[in-house]
PDB file of N, CA and C in Angstrom:
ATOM      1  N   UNK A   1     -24.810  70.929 223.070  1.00  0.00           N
ATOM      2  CA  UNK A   1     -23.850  71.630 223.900  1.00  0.00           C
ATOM      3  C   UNK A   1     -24.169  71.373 225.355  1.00  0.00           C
ATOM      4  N   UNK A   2     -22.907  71.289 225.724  1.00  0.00           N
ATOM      5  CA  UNK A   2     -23.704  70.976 227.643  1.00  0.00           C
ATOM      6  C   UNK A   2     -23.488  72.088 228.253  1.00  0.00           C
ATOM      7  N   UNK A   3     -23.586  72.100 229.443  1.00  0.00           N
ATOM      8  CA  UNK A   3     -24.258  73.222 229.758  1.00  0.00           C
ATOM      9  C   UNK A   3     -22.928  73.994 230.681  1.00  0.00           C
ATOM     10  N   UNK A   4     -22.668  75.411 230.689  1.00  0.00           N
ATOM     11  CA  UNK A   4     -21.597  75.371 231.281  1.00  0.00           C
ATOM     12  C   UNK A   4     -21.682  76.466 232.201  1.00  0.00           C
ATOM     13  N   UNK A   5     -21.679  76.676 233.502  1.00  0.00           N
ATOM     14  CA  UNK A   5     -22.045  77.141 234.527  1.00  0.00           C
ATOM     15  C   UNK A   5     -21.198  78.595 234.411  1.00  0.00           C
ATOM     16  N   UNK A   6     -20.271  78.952 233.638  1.00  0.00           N
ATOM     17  CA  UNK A   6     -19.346  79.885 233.609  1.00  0.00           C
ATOM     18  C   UNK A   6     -19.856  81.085 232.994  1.00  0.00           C
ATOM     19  N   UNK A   7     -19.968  82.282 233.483  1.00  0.00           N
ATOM     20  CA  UNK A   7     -20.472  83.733 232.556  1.00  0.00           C
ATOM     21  C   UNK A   7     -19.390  84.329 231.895  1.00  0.00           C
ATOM     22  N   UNK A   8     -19.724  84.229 230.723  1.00  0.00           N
ATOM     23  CA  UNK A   8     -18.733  85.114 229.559  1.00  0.00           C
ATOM     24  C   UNK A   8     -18.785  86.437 229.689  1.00  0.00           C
ATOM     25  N   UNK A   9     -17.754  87.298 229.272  1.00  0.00           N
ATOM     26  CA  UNK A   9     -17.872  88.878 229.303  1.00  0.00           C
ATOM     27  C   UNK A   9     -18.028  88.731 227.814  1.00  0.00           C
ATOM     28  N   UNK A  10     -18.339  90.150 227.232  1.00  0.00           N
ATOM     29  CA  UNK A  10     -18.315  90.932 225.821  1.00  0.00           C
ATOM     30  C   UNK A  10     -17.023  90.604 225.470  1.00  0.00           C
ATOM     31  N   UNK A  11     -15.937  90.661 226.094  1.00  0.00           N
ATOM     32  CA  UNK A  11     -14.466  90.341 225.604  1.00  0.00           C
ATOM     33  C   UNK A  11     -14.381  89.073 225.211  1.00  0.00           C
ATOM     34  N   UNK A  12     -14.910  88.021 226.017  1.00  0.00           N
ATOM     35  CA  UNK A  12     -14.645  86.750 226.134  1.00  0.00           C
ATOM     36  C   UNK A  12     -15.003  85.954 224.563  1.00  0.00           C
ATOM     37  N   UNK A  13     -16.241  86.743 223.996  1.00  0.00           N
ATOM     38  CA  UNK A  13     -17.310  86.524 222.768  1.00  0.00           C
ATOM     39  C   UNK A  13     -17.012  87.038 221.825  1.00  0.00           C
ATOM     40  N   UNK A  14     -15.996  88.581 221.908  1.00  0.00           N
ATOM     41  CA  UNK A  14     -15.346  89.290 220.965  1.00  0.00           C
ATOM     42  C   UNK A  14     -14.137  88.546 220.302  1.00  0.00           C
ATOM     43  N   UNK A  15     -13.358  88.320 221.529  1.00  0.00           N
ATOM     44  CA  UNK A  15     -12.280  87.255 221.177  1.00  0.00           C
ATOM     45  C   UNK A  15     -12.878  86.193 220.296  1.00  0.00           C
ATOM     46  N   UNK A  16     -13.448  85.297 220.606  1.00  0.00           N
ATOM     47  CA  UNK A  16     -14.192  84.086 219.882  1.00  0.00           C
ATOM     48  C   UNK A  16     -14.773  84.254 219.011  1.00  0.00           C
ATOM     49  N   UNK A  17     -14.857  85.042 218.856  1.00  0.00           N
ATOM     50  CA  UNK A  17     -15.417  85.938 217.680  1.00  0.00           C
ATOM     51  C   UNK A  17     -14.815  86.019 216.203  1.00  0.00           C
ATOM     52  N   UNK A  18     -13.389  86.469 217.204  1.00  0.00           N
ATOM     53  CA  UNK A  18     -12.531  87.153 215.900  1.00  0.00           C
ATOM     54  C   UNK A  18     -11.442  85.713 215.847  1.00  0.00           C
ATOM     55  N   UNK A  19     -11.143  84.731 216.622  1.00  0.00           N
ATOM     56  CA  UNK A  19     -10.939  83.395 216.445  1.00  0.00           C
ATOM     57  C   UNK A  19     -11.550  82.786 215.496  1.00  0.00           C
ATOM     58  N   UNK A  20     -12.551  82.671 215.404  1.00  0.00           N
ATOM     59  CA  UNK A  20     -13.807  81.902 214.902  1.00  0.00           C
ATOM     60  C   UNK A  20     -14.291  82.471 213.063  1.00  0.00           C
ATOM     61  N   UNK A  21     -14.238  83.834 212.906  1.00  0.00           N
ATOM     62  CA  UNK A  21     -14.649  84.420 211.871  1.00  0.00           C
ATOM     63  C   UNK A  21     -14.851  84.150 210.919  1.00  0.00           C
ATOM     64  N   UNK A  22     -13.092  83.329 210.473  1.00  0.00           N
ATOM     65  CA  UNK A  22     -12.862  83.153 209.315  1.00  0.00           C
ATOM     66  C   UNK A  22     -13.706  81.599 208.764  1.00  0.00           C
ATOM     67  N   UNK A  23     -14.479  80.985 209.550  1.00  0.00           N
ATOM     68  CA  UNK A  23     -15.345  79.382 209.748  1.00  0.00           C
ATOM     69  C   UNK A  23     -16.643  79.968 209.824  1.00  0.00           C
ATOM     70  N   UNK A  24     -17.151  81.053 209.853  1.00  0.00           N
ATOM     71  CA  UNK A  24     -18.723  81.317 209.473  1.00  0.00           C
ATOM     72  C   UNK A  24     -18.846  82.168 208.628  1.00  0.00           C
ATOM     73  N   UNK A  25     -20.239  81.844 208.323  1.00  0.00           N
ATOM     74  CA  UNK A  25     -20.497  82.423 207.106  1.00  0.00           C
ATOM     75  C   UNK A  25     -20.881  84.046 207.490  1.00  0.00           C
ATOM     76  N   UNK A  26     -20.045  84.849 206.486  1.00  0.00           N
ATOM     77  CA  UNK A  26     -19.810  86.409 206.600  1.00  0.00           C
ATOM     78  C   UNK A  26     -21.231  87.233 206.996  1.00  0.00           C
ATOM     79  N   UNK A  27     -22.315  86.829 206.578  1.00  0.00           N
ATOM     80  CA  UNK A  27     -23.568  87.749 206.972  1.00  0.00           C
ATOM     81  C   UNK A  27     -23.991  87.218 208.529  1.00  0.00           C
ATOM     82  N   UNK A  28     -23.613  86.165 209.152  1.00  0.00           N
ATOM     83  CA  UNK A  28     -23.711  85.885 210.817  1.00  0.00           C
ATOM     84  C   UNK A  28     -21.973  86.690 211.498  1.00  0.00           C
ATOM     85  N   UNK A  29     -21.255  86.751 210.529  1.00  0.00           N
ATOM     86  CA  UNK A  29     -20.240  87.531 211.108  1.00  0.00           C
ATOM     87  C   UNK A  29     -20.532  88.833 211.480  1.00  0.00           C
ATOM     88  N   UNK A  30     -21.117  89.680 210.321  1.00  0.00           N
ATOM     89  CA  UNK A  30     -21.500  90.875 210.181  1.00  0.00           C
ATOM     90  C   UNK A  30     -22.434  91.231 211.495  1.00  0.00           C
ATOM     91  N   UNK A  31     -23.535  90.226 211.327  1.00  0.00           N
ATOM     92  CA  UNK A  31     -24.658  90.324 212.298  1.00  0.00           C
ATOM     93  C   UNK A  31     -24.437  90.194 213.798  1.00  0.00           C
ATOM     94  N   UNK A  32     -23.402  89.536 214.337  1.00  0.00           N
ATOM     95  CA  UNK A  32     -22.636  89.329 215.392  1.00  0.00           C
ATOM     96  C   UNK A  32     -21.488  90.453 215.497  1.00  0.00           C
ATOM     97  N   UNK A  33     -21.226  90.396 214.725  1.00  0.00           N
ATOM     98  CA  UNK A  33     -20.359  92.127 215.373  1.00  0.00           C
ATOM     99  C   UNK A  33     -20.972  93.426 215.743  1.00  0.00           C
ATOM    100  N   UNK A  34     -22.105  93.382 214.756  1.00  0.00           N
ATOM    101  CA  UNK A  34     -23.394  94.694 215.147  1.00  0.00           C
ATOM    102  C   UNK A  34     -23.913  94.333 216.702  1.00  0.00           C
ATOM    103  N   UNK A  35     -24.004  92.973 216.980  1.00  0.00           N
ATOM    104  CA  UNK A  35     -24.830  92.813 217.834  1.00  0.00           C
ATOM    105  C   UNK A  35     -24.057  93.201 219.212  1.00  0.00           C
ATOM    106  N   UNK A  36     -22.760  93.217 218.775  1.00  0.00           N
ATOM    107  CA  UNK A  36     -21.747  92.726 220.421  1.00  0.00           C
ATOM    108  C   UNK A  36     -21.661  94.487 220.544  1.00  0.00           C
ATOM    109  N   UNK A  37     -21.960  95.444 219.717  1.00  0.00           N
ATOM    110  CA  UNK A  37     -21.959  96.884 220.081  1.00  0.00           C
ATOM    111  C   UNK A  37     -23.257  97.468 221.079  1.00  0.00           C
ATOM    112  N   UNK A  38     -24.281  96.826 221.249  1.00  0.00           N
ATOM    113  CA  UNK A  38     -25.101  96.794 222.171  1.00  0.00           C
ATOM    114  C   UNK A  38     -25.028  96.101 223.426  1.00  0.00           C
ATOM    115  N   UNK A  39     -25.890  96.567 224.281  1.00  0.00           N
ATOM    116  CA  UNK A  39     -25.509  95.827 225.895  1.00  0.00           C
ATOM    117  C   UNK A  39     -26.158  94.244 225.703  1.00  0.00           C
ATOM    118  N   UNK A  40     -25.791  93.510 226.639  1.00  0.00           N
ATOM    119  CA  UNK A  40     -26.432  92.347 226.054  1.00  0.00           C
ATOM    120  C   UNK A  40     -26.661  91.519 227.422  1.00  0.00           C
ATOM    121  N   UNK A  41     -27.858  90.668 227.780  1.00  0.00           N
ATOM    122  CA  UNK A  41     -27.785  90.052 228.993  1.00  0.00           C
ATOM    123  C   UNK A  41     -26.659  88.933 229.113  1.00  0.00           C
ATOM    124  N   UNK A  42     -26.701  88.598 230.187  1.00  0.00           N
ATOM    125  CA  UNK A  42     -25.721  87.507 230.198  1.00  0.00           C
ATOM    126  C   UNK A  42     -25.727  86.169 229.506  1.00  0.00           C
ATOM    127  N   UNK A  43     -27.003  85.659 229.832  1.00  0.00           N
ATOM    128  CA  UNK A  43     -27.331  84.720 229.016  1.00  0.00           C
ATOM    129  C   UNK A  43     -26.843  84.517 227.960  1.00  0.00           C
ATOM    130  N   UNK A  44     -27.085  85.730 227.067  1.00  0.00           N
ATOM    131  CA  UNK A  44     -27.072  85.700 225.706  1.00  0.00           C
ATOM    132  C   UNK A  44     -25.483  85.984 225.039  1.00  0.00           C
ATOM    133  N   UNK A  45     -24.893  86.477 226.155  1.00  0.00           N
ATOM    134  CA  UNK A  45     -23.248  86.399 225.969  1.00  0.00           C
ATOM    135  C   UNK A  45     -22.661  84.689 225.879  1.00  0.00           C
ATOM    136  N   UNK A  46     -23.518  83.954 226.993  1.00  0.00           N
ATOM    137  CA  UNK A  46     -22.572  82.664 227.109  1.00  0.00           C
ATOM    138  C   UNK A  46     -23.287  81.822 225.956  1.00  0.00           C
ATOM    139  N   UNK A  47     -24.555  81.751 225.243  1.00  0.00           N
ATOM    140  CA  UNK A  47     -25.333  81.638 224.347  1.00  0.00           C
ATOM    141  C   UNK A  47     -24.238  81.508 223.211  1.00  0.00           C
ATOM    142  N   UNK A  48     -23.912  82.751 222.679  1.00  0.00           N
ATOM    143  CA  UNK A  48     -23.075  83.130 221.752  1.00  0.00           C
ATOM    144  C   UNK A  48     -21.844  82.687 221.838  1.00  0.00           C
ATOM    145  N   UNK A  49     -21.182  82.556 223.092  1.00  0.00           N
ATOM    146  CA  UNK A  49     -19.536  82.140 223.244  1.00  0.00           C
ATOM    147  C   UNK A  49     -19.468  80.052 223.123  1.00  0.00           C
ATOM    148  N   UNK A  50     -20.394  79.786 223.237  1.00  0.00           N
ATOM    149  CA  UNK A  50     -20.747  78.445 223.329  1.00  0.00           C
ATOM    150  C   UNK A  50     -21.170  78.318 221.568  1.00  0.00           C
ATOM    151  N   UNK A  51     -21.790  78.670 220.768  1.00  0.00           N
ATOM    152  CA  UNK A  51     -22.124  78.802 219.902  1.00  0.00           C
ATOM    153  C   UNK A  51     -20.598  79.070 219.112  1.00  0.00           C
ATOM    154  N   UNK A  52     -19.912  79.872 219.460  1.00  0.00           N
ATOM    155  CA  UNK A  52     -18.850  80.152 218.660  1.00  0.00           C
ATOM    156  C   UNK A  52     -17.809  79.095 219.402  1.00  0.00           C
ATOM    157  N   UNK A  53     -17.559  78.435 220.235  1.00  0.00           N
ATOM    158  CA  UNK A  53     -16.763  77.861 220.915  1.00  0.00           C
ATOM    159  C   UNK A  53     -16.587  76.612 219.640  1.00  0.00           C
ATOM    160  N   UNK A  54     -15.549  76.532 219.253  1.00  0.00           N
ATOM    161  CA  UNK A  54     -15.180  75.149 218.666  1.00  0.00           C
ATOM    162  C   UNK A  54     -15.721  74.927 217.137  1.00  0.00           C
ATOM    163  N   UNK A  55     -16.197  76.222 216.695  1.00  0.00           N
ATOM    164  CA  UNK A  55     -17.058  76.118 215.233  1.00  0.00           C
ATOM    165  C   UNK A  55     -15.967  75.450 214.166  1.00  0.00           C
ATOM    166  N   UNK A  56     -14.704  75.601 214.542  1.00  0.00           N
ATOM    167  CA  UNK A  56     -13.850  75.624 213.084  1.00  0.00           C
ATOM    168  C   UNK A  56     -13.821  73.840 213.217  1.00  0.00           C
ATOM    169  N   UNK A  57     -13.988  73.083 214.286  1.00  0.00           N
ATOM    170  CA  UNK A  57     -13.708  72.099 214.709  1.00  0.00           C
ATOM    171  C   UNK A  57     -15.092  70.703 214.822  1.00  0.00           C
ATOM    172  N   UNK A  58     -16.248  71.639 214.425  1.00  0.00           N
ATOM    173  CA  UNK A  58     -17.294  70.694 214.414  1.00  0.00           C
ATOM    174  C   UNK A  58     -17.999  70.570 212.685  1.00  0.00           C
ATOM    175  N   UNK A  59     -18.411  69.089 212.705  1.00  0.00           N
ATOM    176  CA  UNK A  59     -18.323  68.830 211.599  1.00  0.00           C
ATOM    177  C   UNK A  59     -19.967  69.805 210.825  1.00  0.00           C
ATOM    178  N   UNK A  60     -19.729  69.685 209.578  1.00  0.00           N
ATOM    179  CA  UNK A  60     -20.748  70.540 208.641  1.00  0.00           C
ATOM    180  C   UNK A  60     -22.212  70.399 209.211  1.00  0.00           C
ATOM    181  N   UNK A  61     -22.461  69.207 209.578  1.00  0.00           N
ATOM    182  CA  UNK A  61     -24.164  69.203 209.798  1.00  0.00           C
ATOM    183  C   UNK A  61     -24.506  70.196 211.648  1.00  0.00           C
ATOM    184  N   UNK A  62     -23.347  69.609 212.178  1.00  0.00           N
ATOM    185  CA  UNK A  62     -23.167  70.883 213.551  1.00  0.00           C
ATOM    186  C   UNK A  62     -23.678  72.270 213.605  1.00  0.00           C
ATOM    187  N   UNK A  63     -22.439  72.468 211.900  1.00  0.00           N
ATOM    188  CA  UNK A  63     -22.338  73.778 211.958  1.00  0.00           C
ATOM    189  C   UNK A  63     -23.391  74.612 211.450  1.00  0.00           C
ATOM    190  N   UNK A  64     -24.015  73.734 210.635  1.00  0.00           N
ATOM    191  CA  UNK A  64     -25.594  74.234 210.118  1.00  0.00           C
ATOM    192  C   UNK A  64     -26.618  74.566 211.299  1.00  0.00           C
ATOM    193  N   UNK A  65     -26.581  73.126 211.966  1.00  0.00           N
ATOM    194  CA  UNK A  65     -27.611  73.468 213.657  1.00  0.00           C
ATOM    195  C   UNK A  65     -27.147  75.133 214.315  1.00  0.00           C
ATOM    196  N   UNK A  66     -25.535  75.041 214.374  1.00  0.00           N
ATOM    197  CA  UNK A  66     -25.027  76.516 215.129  1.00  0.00           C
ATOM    198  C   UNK A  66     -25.187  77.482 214.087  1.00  0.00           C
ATOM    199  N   UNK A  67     -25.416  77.416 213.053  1.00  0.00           N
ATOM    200  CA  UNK A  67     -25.686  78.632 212.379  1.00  0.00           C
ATOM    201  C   UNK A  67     -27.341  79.164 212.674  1.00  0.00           C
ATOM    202  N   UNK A  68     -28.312  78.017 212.260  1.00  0.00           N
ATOM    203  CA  UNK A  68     -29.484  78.323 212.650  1.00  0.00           C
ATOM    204  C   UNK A  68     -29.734  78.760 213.825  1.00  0.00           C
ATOM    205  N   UNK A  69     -29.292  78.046 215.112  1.00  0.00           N
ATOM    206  CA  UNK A  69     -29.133  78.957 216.434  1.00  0.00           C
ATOM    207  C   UNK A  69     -28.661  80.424 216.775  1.00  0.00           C
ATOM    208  N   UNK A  70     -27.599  80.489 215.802  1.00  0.00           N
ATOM    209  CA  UNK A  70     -27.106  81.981 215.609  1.00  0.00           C
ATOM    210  C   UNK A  70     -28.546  82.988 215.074  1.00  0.00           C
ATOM    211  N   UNK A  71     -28.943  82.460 214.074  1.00  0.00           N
ATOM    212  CA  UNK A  71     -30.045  83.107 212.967  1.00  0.00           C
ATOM    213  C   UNK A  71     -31.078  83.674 214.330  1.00  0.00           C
ATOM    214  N   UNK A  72     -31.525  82.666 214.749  1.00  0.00           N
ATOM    215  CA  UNK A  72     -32.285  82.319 215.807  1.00  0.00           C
ATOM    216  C   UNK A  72     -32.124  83.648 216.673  1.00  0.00           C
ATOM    217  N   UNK A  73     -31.475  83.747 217.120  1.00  0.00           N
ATOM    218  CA  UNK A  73     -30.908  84.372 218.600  1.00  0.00           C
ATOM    219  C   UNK A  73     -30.560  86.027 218.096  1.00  0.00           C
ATOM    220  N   UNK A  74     -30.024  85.768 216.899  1.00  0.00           N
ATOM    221  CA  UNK A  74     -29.809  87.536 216.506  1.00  0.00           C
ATOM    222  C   UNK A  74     -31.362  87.642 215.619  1.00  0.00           C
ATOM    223  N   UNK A  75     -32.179  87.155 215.627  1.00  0.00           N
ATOM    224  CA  UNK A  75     -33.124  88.092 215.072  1.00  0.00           C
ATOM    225  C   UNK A  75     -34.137  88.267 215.859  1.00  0.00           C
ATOM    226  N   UNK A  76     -34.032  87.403 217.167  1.00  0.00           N
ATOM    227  CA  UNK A  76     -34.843  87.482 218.308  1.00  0.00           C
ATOM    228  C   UNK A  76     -34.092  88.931 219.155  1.00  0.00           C
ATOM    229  N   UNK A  77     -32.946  89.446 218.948  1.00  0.00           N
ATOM    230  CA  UNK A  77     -32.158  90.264 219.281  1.00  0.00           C
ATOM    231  C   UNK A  77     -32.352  91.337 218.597  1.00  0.00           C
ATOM    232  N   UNK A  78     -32.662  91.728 217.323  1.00  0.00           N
ATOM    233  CA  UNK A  78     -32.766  92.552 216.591  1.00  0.00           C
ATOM    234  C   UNK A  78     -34.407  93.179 216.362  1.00  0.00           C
ATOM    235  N   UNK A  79     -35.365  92.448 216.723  1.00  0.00           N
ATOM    236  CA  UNK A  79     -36.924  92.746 216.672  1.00  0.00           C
ATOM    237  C   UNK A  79     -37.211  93.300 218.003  1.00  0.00           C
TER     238      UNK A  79
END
């Protein structure tokens, strides 16, 4: 992913979110909706919106890397 100078809001990630849903797998859905009910730094908003940006559209071995990044990031979020 390159790098993109732009800060996402909670809306911006919610939206992409609920775009995106039906292309990941339901227990990173689950885990990403729990997560967007807490405050969250910025970082970790554009993290996530980049991560969800384009999922339905990148091919299977991608989507494995962005899933593990997801895994990654919400359990570093959750401990």
């Amino acid at each position: 992913m390159g790098e993109c100078r732009l800060n996402h809001s909670l809306q911006d990630v919610s939206s992409k979110l609920e775009e995106q849903k039906a292309y990941l797998p339901s227990d990173i859905v689950l885990q990403l909706q729990a997560c967007l009910q807490q405050p969250l730094e910025q970082e970790i908003l554009n993290q996530l919106f980049h991560l969800l940006k384009k999922y339905d559209l990148a091919e299977d071995a991608v989507r494995l890397e962005r899933d593990a990044q997801f895994k990654t990031l919400l359990q570093g979020l959750t401990s």
